[in-house]
N, C-alpha and C. Protein backbone atom coordinates (compact mmCIF):
# COMPACT_ATOMS: atom_id res chain seq x y z
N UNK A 1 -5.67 -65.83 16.51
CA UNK A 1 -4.75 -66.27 17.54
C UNK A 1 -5.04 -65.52 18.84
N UNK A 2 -4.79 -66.16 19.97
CA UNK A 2 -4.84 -65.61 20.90
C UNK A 2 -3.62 -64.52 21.53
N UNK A 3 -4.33 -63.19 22.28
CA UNK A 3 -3.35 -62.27 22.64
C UNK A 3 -2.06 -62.98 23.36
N UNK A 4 -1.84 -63.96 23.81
CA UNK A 4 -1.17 -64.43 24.63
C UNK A 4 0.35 -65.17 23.45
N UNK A 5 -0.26 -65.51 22.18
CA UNK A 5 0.21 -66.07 21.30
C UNK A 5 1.27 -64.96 20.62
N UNK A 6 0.52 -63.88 20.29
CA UNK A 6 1.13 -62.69 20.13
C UNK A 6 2.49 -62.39 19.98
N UNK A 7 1.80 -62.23 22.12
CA UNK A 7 2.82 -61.24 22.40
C UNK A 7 4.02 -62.02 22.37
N UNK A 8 3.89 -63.43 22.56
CA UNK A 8 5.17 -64.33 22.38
C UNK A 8 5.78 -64.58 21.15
N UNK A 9 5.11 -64.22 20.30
CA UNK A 9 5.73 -64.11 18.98
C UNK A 9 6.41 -62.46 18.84
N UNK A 10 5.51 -61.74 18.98
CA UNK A 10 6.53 -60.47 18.87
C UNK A 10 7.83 -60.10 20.19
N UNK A 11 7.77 -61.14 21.20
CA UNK A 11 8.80 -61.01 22.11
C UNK A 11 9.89 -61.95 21.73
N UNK A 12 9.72 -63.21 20.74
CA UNK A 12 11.14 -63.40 20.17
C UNK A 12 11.37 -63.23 19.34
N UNK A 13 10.65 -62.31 18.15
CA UNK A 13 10.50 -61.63 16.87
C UNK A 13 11.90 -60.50 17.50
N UNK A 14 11.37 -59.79 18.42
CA UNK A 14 12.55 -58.45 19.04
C UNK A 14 13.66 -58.80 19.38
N UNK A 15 13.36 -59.72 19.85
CA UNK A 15 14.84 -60.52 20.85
C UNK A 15 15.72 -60.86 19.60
N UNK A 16 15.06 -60.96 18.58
CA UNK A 16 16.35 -61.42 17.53
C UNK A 16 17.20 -60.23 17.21
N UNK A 17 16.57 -58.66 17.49
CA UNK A 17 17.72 -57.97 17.15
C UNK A 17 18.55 -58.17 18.47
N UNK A 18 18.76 -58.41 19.33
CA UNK A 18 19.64 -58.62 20.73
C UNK A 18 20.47 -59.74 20.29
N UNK A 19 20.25 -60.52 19.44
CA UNK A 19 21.01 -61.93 19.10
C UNK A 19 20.52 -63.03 19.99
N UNK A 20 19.10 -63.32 20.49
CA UNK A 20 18.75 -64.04 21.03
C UNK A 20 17.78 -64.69 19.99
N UNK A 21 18.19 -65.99 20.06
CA UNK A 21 17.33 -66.37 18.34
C UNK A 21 16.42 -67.48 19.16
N UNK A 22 16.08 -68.52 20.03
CA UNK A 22 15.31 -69.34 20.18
C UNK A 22 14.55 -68.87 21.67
N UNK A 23 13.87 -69.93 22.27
CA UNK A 23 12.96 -69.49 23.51
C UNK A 23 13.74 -70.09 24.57
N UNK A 24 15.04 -70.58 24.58
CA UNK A 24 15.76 -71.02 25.58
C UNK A 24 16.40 -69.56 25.73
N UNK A 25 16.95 -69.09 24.87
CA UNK A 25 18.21 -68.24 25.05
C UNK A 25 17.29 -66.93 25.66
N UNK A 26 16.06 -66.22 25.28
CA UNK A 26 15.14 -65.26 25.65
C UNK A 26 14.62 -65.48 27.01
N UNK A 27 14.66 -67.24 27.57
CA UNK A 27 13.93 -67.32 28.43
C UNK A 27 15.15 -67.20 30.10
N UNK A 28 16.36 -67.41 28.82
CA UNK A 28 18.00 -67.12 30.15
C UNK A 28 17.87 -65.59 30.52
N UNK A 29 17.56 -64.71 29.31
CA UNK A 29 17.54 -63.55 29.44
C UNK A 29 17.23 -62.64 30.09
N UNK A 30 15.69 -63.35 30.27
CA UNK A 30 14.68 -62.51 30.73
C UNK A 30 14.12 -63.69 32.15
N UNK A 31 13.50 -63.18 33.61
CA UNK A 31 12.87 -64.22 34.23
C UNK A 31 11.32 -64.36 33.51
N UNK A 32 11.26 -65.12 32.82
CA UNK A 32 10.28 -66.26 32.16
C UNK A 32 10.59 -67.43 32.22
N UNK A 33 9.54 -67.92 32.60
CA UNK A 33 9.82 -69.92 32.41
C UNK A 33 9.89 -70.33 30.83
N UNK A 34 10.48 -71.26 30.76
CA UNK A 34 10.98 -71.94 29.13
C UNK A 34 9.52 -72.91 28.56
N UNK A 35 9.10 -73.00 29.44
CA UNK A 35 7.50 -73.95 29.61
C UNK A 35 6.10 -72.95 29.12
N UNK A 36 6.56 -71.85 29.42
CA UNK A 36 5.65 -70.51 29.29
C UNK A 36 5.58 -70.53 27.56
N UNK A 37 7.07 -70.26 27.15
CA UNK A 37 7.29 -70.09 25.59
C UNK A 37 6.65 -71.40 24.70
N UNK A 38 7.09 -72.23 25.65
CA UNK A 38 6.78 -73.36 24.79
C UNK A 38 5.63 -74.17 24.22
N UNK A 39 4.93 -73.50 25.75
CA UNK A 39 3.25 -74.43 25.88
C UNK A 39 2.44 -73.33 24.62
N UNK A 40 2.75 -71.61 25.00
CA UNK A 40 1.85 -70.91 23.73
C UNK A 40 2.42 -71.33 22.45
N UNK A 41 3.79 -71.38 22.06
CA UNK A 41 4.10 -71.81 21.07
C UNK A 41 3.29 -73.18 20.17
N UNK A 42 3.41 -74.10 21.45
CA UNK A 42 2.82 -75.70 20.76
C UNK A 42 1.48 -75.63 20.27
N UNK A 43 0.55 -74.53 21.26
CA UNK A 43 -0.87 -74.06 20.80
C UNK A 43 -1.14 -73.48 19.52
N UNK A 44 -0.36 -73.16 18.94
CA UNK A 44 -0.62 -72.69 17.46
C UNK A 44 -0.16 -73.84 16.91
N UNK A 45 -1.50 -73.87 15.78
CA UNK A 45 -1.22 -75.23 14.44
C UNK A 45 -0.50 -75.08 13.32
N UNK A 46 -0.46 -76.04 12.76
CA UNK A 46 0.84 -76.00 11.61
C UNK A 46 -0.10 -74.85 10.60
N UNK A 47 -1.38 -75.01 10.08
CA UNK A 47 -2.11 -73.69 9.69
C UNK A 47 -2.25 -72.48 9.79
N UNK A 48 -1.68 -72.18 11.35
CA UNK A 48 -1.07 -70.74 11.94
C UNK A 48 0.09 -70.38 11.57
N UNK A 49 1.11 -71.27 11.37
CA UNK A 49 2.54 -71.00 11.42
C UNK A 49 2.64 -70.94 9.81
N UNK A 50 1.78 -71.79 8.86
CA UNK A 50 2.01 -71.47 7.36
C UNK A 50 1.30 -69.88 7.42
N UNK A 51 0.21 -69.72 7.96
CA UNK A 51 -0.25 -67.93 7.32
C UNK A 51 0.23 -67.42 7.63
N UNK A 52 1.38 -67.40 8.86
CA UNK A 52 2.28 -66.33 9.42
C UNK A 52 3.19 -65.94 8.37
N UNK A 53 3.88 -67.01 8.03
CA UNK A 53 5.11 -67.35 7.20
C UNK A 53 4.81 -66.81 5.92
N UNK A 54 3.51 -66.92 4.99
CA UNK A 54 3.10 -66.06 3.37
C UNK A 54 2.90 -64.94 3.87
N UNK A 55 2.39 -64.04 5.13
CA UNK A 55 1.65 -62.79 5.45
C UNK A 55 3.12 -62.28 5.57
N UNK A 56 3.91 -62.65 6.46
CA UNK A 56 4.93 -61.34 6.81
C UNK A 56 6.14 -61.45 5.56
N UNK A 57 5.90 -62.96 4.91
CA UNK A 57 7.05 -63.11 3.62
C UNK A 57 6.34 -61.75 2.48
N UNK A 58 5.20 -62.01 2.07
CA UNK A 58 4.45 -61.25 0.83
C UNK A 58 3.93 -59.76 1.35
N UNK A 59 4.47 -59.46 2.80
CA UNK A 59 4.27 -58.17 3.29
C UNK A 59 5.26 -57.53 2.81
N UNK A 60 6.44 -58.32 3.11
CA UNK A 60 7.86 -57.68 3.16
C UNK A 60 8.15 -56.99 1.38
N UNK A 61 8.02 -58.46 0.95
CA UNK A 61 7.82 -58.06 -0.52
C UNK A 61 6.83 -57.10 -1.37
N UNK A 62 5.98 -57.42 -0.48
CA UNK A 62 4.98 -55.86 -1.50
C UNK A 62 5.67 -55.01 -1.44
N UNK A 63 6.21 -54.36 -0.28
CA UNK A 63 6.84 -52.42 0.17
C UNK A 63 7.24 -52.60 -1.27
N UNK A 64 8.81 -54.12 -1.36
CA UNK A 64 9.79 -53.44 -2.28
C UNK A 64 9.56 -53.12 -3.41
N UNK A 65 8.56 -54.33 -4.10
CA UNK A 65 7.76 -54.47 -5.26
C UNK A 65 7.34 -52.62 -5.76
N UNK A 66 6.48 -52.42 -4.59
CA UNK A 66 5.60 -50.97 -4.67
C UNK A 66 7.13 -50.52 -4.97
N UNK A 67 8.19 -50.13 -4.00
CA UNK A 67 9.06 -49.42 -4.61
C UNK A 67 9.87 -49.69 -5.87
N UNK A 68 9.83 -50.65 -6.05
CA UNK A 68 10.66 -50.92 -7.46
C UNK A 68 10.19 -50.31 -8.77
N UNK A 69 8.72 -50.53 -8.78
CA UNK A 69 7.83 -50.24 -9.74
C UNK A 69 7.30 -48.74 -9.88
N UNK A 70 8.09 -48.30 -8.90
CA UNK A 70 7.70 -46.48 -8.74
C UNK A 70 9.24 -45.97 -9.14
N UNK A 71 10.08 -46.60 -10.06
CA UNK A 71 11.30 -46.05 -9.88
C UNK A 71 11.45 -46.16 -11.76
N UNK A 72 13.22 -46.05 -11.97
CA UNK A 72 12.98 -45.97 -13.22
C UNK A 72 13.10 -47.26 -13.80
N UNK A 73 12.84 -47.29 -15.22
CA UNK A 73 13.33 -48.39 -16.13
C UNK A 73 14.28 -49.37 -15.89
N UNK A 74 15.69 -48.31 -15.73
CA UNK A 74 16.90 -48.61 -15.29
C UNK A 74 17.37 -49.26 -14.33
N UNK A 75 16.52 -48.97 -12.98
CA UNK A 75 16.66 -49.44 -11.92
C UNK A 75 15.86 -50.70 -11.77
N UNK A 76 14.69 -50.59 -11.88
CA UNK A 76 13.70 -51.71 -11.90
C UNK A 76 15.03 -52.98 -12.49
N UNK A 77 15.53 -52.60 -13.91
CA UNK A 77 16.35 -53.46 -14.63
C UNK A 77 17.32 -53.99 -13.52
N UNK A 78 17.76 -53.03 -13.04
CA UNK A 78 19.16 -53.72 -11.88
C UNK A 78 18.71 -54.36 -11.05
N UNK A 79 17.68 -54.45 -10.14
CA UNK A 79 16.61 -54.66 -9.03
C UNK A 79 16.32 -56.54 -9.83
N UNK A 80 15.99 -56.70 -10.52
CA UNK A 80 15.56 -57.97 -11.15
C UNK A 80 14.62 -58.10 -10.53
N UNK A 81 13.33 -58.15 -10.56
CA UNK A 81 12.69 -58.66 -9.38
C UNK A 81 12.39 -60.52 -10.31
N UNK A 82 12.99 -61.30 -9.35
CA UNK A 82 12.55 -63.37 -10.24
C UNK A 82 11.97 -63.56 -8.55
N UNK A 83 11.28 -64.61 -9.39
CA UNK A 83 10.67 -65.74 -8.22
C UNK A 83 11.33 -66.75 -8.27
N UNK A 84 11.84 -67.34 -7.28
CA UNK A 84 12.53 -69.03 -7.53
C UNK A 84 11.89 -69.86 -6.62
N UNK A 85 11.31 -71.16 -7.13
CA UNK A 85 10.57 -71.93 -6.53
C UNK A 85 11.66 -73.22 -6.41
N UNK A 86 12.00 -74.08 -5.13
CA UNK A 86 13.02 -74.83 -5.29
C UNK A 86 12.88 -75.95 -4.00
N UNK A 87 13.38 -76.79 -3.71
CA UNK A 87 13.28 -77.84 -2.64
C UNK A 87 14.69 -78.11 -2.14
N UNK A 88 14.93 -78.33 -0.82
CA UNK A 88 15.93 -78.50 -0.02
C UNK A 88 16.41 -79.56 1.11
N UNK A 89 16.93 -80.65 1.07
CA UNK A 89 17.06 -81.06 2.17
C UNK A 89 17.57 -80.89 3.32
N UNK A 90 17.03 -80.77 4.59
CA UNK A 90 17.88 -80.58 5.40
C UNK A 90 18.36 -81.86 6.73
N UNK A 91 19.26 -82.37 6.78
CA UNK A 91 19.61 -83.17 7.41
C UNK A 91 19.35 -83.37 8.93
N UNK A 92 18.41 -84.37 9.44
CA UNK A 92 18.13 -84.19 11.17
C UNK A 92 18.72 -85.76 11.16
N UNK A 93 18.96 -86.01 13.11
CA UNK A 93 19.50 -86.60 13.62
C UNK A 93 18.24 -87.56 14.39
N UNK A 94 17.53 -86.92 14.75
CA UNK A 94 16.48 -87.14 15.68
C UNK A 94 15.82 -87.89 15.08
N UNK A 95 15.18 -88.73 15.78
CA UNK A 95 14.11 -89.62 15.30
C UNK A 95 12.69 -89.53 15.70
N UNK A 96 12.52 -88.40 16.59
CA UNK A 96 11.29 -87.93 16.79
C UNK A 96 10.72 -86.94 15.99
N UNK A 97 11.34 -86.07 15.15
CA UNK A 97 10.89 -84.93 14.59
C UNK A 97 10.04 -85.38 13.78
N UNK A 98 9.21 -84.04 13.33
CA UNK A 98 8.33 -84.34 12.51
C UNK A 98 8.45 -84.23 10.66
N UNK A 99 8.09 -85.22 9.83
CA UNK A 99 8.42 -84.68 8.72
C UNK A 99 9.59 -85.42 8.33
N UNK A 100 9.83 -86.29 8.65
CA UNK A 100 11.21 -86.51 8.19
C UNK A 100 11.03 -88.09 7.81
N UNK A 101 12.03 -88.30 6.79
CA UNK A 101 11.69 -89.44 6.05
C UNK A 101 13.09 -89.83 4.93
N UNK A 102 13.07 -90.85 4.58
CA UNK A 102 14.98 -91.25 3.72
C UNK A 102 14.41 -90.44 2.33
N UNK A 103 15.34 -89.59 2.57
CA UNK A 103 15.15 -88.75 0.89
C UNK A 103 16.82 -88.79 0.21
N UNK A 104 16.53 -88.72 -1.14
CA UNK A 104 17.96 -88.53 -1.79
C UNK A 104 18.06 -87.40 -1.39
N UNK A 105 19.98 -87.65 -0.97
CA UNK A 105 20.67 -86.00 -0.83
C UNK A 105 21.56 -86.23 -2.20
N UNK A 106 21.30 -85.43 -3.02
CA UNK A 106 22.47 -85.04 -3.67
C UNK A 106 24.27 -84.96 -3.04
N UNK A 107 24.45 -84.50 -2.00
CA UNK A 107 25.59 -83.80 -1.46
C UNK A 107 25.99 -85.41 -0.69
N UNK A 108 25.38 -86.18 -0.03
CA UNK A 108 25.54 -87.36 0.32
C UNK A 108 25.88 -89.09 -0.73
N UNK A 109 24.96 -88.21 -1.94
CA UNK A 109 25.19 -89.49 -2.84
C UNK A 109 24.17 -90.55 -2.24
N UNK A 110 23.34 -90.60 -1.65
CA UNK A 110 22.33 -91.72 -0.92
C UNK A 110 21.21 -90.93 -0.55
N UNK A 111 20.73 -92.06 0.29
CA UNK A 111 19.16 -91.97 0.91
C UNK A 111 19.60 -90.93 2.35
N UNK A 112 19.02 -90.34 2.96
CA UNK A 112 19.62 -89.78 4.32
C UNK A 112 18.31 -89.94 5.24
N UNK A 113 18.11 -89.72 6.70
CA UNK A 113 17.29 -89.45 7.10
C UNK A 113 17.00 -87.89 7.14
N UNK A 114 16.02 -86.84 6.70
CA UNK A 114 16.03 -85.61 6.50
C UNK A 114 14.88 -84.97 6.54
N UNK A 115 14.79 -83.49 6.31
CA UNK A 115 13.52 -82.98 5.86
C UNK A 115 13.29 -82.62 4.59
N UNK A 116 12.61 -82.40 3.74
CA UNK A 116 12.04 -81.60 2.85
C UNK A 116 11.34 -80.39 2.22
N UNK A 117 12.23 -79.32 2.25
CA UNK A 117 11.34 -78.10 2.33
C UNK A 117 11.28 -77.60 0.98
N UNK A 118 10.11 -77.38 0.66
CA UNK A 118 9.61 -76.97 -0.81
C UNK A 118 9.32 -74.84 -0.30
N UNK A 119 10.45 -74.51 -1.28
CA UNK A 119 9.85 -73.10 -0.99
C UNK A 119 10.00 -72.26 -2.02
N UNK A 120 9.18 -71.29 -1.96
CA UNK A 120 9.03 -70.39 -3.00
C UNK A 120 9.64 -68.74 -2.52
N UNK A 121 10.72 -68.02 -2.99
CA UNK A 121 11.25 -67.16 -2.92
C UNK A 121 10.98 -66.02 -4.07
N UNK A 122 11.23 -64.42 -3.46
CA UNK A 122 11.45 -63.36 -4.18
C UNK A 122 12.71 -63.06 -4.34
N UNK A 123 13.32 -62.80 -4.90
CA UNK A 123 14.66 -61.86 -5.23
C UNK A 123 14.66 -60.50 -5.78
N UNK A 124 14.84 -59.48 -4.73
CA UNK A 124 14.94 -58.27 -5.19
C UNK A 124 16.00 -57.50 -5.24
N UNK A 125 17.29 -57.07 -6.20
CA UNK A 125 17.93 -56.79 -6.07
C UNK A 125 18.91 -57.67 -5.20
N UNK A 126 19.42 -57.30 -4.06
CA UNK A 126 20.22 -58.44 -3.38
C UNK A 126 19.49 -59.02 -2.13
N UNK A 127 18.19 -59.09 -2.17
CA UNK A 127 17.29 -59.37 -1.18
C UNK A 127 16.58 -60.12 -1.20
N UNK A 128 16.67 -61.10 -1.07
CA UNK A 128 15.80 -62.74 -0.96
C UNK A 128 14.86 -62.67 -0.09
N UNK A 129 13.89 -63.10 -0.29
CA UNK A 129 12.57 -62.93 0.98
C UNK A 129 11.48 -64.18 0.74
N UNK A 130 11.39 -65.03 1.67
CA UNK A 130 10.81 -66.45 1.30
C UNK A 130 8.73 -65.83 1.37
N UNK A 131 8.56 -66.18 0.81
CA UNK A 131 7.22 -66.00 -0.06
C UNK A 131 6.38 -67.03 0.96
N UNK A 132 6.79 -68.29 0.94
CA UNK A 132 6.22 -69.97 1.46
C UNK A 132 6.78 -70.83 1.20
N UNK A 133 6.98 -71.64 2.86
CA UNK A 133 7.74 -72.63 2.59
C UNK A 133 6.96 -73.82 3.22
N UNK A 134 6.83 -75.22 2.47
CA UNK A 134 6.50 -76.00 3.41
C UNK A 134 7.22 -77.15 3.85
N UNK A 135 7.13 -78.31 4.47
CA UNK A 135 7.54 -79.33 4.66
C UNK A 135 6.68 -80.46 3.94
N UNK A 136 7.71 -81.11 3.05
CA UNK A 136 6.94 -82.22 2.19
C UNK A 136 7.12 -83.88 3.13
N UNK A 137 6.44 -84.07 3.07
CA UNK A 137 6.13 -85.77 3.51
C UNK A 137 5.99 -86.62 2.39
N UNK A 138 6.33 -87.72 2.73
CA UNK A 138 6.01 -88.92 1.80
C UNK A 138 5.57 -89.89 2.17
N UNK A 139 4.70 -89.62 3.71
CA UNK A 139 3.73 -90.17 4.52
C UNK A 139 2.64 -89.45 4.56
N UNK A 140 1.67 -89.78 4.30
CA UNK A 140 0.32 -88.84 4.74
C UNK A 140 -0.81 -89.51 3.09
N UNK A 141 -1.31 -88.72 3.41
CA UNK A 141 -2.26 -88.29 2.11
C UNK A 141 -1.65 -87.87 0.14
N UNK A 142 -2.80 -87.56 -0.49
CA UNK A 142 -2.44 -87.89 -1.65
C UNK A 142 -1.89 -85.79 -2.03
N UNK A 143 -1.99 -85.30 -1.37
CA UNK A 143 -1.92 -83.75 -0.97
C UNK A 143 -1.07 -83.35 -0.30
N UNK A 144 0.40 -84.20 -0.27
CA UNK A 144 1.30 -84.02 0.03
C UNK A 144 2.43 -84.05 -0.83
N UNK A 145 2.05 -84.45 -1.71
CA UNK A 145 3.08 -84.40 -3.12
C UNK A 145 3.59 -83.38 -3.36
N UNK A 146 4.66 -83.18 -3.77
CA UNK A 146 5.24 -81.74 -4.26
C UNK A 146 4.57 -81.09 -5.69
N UNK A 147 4.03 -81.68 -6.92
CA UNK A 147 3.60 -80.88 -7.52
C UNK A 147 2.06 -80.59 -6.94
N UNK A 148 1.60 -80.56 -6.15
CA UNK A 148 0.32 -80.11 -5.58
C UNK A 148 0.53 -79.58 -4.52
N UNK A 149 1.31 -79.74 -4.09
CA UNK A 149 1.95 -78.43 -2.81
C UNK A 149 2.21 -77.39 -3.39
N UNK A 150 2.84 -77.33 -4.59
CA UNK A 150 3.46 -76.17 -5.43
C UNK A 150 2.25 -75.64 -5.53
N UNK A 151 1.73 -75.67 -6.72
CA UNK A 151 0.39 -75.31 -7.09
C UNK A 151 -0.23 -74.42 -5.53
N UNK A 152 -0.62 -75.41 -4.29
CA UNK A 152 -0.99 -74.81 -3.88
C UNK A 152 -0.31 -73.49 -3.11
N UNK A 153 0.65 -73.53 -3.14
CA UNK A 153 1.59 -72.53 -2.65
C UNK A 153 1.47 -71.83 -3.04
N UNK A 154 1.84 -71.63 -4.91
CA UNK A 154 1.72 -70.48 -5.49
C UNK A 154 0.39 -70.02 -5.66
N UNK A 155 -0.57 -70.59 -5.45
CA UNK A 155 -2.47 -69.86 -5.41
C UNK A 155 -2.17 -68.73 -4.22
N UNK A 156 -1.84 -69.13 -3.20
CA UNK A 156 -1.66 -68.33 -1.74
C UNK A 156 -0.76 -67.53 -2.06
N UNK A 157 -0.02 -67.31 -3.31
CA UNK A 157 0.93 -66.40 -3.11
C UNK A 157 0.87 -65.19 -4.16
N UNK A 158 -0.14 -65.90 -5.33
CA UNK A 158 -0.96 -64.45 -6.07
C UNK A 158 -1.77 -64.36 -5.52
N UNK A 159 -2.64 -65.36 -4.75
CA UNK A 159 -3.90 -64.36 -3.80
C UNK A 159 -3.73 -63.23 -3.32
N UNK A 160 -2.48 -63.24 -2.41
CA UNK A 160 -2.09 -62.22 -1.75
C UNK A 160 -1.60 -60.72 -2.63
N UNK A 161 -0.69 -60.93 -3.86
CA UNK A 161 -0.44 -60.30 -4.12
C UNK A 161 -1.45 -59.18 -5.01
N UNK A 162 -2.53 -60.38 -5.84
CA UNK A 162 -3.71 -59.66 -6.31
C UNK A 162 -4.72 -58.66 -5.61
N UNK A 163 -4.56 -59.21 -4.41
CA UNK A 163 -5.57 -58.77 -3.66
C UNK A 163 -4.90 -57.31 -3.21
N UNK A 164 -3.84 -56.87 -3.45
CA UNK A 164 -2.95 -55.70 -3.32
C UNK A 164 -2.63 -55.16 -4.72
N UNK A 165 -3.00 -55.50 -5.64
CA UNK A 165 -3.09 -54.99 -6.52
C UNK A 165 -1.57 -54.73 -7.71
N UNK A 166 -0.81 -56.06 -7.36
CA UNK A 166 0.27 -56.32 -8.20
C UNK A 166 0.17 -57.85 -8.40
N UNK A 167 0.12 -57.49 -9.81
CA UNK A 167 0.57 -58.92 -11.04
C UNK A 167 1.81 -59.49 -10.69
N UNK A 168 1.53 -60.56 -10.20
CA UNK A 168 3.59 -61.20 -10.15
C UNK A 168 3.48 -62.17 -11.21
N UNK A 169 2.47 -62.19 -11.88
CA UNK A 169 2.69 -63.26 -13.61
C UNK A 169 3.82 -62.30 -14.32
N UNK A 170 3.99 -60.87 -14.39
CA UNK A 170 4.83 -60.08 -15.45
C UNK A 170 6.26 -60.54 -15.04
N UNK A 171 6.70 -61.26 -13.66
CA UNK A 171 7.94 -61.06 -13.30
C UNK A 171 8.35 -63.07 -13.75
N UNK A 172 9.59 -63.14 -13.83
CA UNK A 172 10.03 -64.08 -14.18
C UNK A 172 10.21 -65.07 -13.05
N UNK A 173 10.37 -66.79 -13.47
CA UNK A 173 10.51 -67.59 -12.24
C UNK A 173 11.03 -68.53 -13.05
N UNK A 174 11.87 -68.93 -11.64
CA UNK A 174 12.80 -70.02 -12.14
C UNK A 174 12.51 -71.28 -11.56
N UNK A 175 12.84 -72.46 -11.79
CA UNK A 175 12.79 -73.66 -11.05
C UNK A 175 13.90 -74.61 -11.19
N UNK A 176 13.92 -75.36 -10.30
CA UNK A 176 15.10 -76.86 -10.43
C UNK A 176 14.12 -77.11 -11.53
N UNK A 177 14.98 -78.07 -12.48
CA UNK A 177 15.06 -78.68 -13.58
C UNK A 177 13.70 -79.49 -13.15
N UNK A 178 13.17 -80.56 -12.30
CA UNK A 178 12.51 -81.10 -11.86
C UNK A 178 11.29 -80.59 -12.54
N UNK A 179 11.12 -79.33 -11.57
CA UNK A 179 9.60 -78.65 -12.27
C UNK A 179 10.00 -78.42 -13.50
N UNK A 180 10.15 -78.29 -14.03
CA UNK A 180 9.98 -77.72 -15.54
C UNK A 180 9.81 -78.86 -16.73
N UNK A 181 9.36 -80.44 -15.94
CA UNK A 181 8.70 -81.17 -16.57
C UNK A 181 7.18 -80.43 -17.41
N UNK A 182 7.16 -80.79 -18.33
CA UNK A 182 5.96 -80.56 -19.37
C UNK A 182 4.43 -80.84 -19.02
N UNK A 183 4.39 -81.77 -17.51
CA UNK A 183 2.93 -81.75 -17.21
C UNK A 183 3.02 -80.82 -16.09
N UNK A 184 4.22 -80.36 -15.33
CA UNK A 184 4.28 -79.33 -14.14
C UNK A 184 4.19 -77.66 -14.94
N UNK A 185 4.45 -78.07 -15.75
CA UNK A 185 4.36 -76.79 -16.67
C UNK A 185 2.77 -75.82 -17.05
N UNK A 186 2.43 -77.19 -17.40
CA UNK A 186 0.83 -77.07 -17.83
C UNK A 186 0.03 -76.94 -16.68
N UNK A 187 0.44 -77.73 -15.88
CA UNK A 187 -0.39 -77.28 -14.42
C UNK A 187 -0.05 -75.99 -13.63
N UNK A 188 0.87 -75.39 -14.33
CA UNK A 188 1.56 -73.82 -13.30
C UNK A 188 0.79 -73.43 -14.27
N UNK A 189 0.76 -73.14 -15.72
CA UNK A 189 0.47 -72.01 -17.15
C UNK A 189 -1.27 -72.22 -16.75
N UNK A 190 -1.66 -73.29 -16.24
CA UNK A 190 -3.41 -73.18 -15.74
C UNK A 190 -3.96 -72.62 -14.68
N UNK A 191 -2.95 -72.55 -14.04
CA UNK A 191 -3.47 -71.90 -12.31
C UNK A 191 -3.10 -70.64 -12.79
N UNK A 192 -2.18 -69.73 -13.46
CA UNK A 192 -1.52 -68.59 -13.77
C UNK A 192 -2.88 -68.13 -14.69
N UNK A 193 -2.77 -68.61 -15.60
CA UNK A 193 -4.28 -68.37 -16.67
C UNK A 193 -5.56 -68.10 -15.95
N UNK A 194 -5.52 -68.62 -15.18
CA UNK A 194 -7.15 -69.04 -14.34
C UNK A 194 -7.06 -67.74 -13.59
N UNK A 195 -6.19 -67.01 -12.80
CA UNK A 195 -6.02 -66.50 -11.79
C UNK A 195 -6.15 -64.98 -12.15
């Protein structure tokens, strides 16, 4: 990424401890143009914004991991460390956004117009920390499906952790009922095996 990309990420990364959460409210804040935030922002690809999202999720989580596993029996026990892998709709209005498509809402009882976010979480103790999340389509290609998003999600997410030198096969994971079909099963117990 470019330095310019950066520093705009670590300048509304900070601004969130001030309670300034988007590039409008940072850009009232501070004299910066809102066009400035927006144009470096749009320059990074959806490929930038997924490695951001596993690097600082599976950063966060190593420290605790390392600390959990340096502690006792007892604690480790209270700590739980589970993975929960799960999907979410979230409801948009807009008809321009991206990603969005009539999905069942449970909470609606129907079709809605919405998004789809497939994500994979840590739980440590009382500390949730998203691992990877993506946005599922049901437009595009044959590599947009949710059990092959999964899959690939979770490859990127023992890569990382192997490559640091902790097993997250020893720790437990949960799923919506969904996954835990008998061919999603066999396709997680093969990538886990393989890996």
């Amino acid at each position: 990424m470019r330095s310019k990309i950066v520093d705009t990420l670590l300048l509304l990364s900070v601004s969130h401890l001030f309670g300034l959460y988007n590039p409008n409210q940072v850009a009232d804040a501070l004299p910066y143009p809102k066009t400035g935030f927006y144009r470096d922002l749009h320059s990074m690809s959806q490929y930038h914004w997924k490695r951001l999202n596993v690097r600082f999720g599976c950063a966060m989580a190593l420290d605790l991991i390392k600390d959990t596993e340096t502690k006792s029996a007892s604690t480790q026990s209270r700590r739980r460390i589970t993975i929960s892998v799960d999907d979410s709709n979230v409801d948009r209005y807009g008809k321009t956004i991206a990603y969005c498509s009539n999905w069942l809402s449970k909470k609606h009882n129907n079709t809605i117009w919405d998004q789809n976010i497939l994500g994979i979480t840590i739980k440590i103790g009382d500390v949730v920390i998203p691992l990877n999340m993506r946005f599922v389509s049901k437009q595009g290609r044959g590599n947009t499906k949710k059990p092959v998003l999964f899959v690939a999600m979770m490859e990127e997410v023992l890569d990382f952790f192997d490559t640091h030198g902790i097993d997250k096969r020893k720790y437990p994971i949960t799923f919506d009922s969904w996954y835990g079909s008998q061919k999603l099963i066999q396709i997680f117990m093969k990538i886990v095996l393989l890996m």
